[in-house]
PDB file of N, CA and C in Angstrom:
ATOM      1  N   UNK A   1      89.862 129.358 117.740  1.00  0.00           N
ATOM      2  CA  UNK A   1      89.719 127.920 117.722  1.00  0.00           C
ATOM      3  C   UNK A   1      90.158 127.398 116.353  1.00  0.00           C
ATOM      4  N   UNK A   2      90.842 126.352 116.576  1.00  0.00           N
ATOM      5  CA  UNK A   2      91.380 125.770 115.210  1.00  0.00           C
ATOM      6  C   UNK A   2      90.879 124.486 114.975  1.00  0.00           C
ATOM      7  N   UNK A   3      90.009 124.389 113.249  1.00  0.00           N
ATOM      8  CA  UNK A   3      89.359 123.659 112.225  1.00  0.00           C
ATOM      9  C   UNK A   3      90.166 122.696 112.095  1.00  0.00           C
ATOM     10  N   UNK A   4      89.955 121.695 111.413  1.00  0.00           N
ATOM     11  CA  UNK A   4      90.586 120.367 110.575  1.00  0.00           C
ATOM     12  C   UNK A   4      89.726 120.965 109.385  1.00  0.00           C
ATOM     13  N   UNK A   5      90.444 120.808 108.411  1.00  0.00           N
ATOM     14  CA  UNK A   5      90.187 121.278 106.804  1.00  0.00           C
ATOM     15  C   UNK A   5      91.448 120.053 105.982  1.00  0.00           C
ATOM     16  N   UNK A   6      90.844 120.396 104.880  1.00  0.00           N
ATOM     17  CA  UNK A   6      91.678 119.736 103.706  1.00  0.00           C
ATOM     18  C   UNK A   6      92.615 120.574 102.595  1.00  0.00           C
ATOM     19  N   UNK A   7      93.574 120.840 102.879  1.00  0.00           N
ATOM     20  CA  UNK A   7      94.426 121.305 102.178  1.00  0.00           C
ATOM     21  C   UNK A   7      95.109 120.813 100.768  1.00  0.00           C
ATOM     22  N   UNK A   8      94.748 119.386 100.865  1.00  0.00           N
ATOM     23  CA  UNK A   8      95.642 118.961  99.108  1.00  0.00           C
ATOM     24  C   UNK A   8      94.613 117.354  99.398  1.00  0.00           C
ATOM     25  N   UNK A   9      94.939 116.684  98.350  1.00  0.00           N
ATOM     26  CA  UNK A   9      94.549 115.850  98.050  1.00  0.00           C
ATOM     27  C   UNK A   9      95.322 114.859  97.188  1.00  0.00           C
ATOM     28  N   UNK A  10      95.273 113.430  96.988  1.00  0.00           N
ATOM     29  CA  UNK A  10      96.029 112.676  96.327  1.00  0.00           C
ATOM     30  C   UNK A  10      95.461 111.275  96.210  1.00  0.00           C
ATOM     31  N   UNK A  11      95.946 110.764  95.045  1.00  0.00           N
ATOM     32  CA  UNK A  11      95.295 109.811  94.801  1.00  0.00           C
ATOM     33  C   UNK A  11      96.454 108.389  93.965  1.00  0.00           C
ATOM     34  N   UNK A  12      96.155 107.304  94.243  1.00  0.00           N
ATOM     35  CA  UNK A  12      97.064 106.220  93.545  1.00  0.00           C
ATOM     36  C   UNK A  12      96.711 105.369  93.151  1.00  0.00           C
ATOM     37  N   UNK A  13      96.696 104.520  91.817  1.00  0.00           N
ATOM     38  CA  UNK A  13      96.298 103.686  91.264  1.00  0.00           C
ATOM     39  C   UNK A  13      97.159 102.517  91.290  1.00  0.00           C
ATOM     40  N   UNK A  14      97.034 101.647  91.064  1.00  0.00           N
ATOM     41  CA  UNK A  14      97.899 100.373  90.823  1.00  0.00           C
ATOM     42  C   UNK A  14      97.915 100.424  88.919  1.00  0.00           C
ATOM     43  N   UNK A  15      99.225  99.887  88.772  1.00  0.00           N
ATOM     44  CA  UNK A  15      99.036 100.144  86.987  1.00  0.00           C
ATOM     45  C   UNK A  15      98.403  98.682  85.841  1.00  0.00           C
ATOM     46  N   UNK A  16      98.624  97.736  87.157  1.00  0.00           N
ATOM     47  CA  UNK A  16      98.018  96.582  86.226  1.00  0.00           C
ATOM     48  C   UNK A  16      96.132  96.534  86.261  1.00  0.00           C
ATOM     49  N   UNK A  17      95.636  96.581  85.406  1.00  0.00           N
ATOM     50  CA  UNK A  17      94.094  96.667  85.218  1.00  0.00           C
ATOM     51  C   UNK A  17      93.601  95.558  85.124  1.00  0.00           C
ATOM     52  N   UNK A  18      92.649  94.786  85.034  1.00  0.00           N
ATOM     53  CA  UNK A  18      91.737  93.426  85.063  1.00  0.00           C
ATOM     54  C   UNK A  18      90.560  94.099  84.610  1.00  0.00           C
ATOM     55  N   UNK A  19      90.405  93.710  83.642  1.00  0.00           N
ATOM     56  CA  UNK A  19      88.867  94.020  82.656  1.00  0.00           C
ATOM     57  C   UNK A  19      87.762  92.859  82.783  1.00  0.00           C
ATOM     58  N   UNK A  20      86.450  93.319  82.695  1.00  0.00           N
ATOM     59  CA  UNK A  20      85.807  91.851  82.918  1.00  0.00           C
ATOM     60  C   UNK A  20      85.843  90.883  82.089  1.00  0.00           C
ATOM     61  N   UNK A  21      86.118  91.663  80.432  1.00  0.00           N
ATOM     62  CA  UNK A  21      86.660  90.911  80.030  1.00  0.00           C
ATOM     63  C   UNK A  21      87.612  89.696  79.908  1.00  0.00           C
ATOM     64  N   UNK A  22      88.835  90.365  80.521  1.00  0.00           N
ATOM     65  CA  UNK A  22      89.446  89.240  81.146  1.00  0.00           C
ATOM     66  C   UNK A  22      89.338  88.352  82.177  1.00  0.00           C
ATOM     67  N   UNK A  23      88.602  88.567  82.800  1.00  0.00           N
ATOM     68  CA  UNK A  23      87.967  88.114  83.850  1.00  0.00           C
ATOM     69  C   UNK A  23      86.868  86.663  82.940  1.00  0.00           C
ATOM     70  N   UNK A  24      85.999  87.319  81.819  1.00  0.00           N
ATOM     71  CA  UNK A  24      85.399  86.496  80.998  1.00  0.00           C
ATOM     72  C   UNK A  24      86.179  85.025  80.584  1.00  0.00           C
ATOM     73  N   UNK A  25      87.416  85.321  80.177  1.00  0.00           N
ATOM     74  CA  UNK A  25      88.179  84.429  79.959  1.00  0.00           C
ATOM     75  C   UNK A  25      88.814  83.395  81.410  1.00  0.00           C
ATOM     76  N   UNK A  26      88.729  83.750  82.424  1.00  0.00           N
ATOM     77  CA  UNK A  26      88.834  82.778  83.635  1.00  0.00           C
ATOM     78  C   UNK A  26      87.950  82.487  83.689  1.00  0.00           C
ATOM     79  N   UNK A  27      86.444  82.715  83.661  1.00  0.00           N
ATOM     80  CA  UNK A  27      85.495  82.014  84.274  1.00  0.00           C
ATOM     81  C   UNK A  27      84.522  82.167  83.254  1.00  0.00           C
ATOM     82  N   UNK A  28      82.990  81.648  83.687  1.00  0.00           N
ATOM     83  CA  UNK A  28      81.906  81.515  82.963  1.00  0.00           C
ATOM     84  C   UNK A  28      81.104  82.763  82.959  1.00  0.00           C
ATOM     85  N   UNK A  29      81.567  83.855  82.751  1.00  0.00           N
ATOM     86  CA  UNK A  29      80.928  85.293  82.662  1.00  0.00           C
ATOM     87  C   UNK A  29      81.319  86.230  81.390  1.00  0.00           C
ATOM     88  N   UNK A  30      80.411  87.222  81.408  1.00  0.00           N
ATOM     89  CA  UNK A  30      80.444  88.506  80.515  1.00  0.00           C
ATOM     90  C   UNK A  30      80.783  89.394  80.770  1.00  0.00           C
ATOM     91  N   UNK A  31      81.305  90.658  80.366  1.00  0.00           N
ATOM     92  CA  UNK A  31      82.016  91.860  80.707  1.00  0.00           C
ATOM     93  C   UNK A  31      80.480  92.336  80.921  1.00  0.00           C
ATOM     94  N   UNK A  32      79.119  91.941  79.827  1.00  0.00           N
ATOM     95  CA  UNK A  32      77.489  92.406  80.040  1.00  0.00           C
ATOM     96  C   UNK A  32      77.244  92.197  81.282  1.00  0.00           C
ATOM     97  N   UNK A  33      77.525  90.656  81.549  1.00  0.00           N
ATOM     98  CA  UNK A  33      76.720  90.768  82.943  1.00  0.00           C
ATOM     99  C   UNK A  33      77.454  91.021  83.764  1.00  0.00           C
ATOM    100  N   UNK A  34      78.668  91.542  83.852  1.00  0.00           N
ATOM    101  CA  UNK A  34      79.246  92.015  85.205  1.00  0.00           C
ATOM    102  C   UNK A  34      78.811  93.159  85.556  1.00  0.00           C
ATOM    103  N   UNK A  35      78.648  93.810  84.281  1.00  0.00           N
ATOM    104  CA  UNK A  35      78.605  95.118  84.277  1.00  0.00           C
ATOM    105  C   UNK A  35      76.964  95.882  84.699  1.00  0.00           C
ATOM    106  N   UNK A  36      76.330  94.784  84.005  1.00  0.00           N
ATOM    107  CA  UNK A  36      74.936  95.318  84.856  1.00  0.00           C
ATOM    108  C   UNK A  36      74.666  94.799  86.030  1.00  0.00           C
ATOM    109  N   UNK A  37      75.211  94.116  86.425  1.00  0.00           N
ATOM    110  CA  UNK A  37      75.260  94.138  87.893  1.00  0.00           C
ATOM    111  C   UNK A  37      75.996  95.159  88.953  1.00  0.00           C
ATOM    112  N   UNK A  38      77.294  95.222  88.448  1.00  0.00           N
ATOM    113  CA  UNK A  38      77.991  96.163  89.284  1.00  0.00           C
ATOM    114  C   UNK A  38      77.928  97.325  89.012  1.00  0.00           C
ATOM    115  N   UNK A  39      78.199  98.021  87.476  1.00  0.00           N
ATOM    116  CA  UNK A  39      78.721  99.185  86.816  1.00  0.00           C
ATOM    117  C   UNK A  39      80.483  98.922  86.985  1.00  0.00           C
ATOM    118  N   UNK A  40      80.821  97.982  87.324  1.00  0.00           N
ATOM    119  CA  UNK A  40      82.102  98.078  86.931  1.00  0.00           C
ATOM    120  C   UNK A  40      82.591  97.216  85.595  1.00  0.00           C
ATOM    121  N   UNK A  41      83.825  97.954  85.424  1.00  0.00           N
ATOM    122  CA  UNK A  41      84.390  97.571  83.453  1.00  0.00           C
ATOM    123  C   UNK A  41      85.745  97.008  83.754  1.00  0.00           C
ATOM    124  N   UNK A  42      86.374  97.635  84.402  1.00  0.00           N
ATOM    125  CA  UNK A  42      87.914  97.436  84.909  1.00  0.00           C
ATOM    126  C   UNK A  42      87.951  97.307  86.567  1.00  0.00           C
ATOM    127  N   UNK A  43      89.089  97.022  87.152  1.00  0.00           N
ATOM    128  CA  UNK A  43      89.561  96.847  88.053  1.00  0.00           C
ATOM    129  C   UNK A  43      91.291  97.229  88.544  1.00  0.00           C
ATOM    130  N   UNK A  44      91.578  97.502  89.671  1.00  0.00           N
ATOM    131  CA  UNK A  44      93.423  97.823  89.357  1.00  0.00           C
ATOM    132  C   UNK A  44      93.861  97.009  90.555  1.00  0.00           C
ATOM    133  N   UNK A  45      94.859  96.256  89.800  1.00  0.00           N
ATOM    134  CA  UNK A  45      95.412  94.609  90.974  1.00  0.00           C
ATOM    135  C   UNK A  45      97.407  95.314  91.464  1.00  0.00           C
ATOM    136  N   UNK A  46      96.844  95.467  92.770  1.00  0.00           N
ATOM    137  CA  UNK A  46      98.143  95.516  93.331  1.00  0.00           C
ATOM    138  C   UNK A  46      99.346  94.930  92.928  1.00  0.00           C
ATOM    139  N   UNK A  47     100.598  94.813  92.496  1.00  0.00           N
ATOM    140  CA  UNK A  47     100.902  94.013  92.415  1.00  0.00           C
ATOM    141  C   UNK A  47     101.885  93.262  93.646  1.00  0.00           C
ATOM    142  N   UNK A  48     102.772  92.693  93.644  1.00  0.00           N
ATOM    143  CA  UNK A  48     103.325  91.850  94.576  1.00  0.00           C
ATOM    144  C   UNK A  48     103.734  92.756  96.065  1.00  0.00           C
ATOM    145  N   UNK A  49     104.621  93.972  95.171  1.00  0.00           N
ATOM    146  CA  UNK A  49     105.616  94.826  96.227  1.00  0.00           C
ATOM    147  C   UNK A  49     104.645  95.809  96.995  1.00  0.00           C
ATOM    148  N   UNK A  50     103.267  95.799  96.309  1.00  0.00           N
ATOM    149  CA  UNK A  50     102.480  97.098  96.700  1.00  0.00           C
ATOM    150  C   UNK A  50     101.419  96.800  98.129  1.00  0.00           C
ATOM    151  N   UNK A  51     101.374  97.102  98.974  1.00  0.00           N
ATOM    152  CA  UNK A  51     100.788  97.235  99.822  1.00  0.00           C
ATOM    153  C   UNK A  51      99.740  98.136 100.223  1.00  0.00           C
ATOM    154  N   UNK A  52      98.756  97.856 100.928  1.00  0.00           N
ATOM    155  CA  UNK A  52      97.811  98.614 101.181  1.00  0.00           C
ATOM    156  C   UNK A  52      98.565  99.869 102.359  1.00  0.00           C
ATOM    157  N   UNK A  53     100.256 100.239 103.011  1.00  0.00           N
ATOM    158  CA  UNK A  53     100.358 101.471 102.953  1.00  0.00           C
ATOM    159  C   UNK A  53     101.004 102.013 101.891  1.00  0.00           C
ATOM    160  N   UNK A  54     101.285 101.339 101.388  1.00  0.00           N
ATOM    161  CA  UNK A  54     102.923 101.529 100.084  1.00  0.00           C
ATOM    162  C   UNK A  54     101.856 102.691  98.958  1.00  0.00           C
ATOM    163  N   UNK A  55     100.531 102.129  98.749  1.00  0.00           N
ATOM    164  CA  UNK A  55      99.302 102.601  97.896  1.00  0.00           C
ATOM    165  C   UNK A  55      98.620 104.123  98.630  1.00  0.00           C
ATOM    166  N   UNK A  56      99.018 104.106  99.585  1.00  0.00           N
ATOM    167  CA  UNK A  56      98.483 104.823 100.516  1.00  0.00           C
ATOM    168  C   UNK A  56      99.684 105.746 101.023  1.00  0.00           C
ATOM    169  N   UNK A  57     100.783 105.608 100.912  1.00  0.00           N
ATOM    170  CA  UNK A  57     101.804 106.991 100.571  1.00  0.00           C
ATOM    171  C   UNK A  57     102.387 107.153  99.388  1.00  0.00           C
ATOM    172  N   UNK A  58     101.694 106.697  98.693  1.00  0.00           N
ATOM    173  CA  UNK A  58     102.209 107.403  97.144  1.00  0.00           C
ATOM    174  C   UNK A  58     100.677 108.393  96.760  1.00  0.00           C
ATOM    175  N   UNK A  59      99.791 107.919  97.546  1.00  0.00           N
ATOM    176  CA  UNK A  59      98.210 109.167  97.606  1.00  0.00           C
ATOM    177  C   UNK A  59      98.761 110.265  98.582  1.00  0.00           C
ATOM    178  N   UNK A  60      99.441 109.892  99.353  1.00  0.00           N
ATOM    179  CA  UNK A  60      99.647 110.970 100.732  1.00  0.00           C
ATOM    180  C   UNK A  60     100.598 111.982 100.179  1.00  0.00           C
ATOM    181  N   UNK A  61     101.464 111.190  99.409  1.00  0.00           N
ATOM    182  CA  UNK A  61     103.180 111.768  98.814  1.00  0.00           C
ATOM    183  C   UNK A  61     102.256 113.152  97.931  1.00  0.00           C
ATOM    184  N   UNK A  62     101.492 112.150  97.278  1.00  0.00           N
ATOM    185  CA  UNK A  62     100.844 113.607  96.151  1.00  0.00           C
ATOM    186  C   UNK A  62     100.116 114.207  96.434  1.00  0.00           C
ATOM    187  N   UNK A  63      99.484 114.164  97.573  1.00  0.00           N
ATOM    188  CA  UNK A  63      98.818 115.407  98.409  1.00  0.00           C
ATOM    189  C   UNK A  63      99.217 116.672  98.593  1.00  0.00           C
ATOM    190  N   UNK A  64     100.439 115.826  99.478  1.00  0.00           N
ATOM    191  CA  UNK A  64     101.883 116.748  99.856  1.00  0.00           C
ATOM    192  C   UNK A  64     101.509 118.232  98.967  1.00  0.00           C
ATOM    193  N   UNK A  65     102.418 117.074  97.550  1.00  0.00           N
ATOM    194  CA  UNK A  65     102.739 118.370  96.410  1.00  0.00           C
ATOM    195  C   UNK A  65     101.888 119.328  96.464  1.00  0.00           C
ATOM    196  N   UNK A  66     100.375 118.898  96.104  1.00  0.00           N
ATOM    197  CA  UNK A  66      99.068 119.950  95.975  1.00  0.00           C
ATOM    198  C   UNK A  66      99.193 120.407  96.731  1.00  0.00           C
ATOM    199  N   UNK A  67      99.318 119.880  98.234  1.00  0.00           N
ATOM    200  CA  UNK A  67      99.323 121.498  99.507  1.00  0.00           C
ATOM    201  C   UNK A  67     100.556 122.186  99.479  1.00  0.00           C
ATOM    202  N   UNK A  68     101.277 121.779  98.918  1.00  0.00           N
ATOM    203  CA  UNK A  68     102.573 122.313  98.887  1.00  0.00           C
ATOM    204  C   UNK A  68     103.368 122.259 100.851  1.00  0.00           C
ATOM    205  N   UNK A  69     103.241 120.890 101.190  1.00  0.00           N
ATOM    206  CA  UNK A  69     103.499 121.092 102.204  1.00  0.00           C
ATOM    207  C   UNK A  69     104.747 120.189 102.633  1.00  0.00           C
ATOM    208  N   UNK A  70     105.723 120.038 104.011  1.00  0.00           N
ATOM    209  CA  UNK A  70     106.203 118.956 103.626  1.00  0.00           C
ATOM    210  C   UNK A  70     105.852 118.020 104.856  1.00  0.00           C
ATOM    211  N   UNK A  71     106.192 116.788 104.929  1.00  0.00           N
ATOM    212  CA  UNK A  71     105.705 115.898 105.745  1.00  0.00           C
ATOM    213  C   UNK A  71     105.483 116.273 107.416  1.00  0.00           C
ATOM    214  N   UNK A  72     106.799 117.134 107.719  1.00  0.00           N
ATOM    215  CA  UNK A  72     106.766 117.600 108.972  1.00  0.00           C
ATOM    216  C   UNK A  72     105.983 118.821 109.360  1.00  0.00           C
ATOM    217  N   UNK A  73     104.817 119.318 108.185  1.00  0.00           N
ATOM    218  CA  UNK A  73     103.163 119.868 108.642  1.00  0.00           C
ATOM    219  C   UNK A  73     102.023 119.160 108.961  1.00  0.00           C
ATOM    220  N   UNK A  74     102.419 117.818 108.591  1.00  0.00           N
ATOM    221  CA  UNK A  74     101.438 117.148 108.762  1.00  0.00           C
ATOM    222  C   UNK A  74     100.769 116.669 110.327  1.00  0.00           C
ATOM    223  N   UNK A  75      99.593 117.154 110.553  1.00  0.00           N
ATOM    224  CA  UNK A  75      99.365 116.494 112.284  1.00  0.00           C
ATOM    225  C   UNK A  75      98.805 115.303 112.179  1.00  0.00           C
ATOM    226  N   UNK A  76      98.134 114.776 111.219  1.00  0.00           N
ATOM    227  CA  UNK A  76      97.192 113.481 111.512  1.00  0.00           C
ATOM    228  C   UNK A  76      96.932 113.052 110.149  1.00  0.00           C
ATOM    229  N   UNK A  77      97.067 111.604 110.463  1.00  0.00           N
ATOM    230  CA  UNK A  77      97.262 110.380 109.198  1.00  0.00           C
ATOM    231  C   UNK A  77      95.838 109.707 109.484  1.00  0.00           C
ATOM    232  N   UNK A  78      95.207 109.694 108.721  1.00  0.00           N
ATOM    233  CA  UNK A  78      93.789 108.730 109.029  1.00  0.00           C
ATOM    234  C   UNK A  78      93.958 108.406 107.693  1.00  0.00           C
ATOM    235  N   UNK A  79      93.845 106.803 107.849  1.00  0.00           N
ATOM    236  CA  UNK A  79      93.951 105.434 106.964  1.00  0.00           C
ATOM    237  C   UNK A  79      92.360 104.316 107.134  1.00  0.00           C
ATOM    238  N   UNK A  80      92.088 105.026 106.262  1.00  0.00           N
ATOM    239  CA  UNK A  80      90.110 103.496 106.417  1.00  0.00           C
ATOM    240  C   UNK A  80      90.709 102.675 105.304  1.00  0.00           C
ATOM    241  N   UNK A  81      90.603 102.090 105.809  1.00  0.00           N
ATOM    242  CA  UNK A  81      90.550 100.428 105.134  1.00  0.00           C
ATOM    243  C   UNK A  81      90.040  99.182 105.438  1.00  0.00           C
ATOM    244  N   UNK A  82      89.762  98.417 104.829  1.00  0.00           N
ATOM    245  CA  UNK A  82      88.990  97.230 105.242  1.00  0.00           C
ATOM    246  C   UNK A  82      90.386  95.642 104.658  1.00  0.00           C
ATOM    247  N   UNK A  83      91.108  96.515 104.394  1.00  0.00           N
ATOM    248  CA  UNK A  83      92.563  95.958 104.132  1.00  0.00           C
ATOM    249  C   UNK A  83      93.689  95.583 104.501  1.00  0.00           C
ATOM    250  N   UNK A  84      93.620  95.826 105.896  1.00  0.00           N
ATOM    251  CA  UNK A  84      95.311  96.222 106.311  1.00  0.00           C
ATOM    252  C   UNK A  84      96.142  95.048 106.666  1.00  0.00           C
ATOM    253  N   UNK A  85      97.289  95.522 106.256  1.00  0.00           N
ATOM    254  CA  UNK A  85      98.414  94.773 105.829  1.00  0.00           C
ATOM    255  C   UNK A  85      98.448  94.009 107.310  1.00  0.00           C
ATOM    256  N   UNK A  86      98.248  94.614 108.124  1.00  0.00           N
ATOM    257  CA  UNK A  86      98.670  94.192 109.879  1.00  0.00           C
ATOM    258  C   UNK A  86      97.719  94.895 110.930  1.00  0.00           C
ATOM    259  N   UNK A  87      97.259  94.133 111.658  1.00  0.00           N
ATOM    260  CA  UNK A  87      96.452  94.577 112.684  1.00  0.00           C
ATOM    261  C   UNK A  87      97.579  95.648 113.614  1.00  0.00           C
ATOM    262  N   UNK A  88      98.062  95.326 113.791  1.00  0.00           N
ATOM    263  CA  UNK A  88      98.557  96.001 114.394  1.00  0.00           C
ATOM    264  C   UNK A  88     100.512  96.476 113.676  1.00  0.00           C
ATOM    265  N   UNK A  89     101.060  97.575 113.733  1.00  0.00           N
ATOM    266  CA  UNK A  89     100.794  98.958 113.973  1.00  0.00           C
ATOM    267  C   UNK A  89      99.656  99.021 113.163  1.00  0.00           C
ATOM    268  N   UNK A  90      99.175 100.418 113.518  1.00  0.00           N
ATOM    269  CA  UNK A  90      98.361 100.466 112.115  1.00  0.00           C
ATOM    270  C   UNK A  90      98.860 101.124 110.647  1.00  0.00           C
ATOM    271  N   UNK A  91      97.983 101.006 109.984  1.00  0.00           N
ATOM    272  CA  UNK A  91      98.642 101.533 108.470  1.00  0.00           C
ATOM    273  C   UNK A  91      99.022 103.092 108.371  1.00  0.00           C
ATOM    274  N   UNK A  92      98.092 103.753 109.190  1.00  0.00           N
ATOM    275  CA  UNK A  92      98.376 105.561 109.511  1.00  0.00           C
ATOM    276  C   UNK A  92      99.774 105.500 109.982  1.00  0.00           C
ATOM    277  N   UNK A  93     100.543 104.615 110.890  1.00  0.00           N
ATOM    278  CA  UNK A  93     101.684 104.907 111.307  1.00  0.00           C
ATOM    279  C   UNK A  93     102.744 104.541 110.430  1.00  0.00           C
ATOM    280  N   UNK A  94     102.483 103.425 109.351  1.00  0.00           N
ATOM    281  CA  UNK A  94     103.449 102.593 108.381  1.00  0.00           C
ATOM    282  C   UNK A  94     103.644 103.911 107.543  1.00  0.00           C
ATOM    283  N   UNK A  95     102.371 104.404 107.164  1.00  0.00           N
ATOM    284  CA  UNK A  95     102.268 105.601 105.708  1.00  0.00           C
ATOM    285  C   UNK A  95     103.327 106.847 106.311  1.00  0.00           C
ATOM    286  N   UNK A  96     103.055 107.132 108.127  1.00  0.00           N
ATOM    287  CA  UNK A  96     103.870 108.078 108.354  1.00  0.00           C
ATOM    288  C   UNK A  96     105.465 108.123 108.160  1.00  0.00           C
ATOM    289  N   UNK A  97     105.621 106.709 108.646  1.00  0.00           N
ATOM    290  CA  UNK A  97     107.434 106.374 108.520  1.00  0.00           C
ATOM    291  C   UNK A  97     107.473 106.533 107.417  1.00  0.00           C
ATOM    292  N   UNK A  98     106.706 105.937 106.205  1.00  0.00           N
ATOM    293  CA  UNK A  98     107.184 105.884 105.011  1.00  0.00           C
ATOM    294  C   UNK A  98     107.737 107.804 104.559  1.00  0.00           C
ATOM    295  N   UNK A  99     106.552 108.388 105.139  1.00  0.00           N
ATOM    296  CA  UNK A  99     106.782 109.924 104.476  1.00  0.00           C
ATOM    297  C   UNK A  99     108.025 110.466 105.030  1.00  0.00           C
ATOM    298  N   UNK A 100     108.678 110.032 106.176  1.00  0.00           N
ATOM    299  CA  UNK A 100     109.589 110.634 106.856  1.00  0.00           C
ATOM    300  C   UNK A 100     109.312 111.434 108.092  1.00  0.00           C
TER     301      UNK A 100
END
């Protein structure tokens, strides 16, 4: 009988950051009180071209590498998000075209 396991892993950031600091400066707040409220310090803002799959196969792309595998091992794309670009296709199928 054959498992589902995790073979590689990957991860992607967006490169522009938002500090609460800066955040301080738009509005009437503190990097203090954001921070004891949330525990968050920073933030990372998509920018224009990036999409919630575009973000999501550049995590998949570097998975890849770690498993050392190439796209056509892959059996199954599962995408959670509370984001998606389009109800419909879904984003598991956008991330797949993207990989090839």
């Amino acid at each position: 009988m054959k498992y589902a396991h995790i073979v590689g892993w990957g991860s992607y950031r967006p490169d522009k950051i938002l500090t609460n600091n800066d955040l301080a400066r738009m509005v009437d707040t503190s990097d203090e009180w954001i921070f004891t409220r949330t525990g968050i310090r920073e933030r990372r803002i998509a920018s224009e071209r990036e999409t919630t799959a575009t973000l999501a196969f550049e995590a998949a792309a570097r998975a890849l590498v770690v498993a050392d595998m190439h796209p056509s091992q892959v059996d199954l794309i599962i995408v959670a998000t509370s984001t998606p670009e389009y109800i419909f296709p879904a984003t598991a199928s956008r991330v797949q075209d993207y990989l090839g």
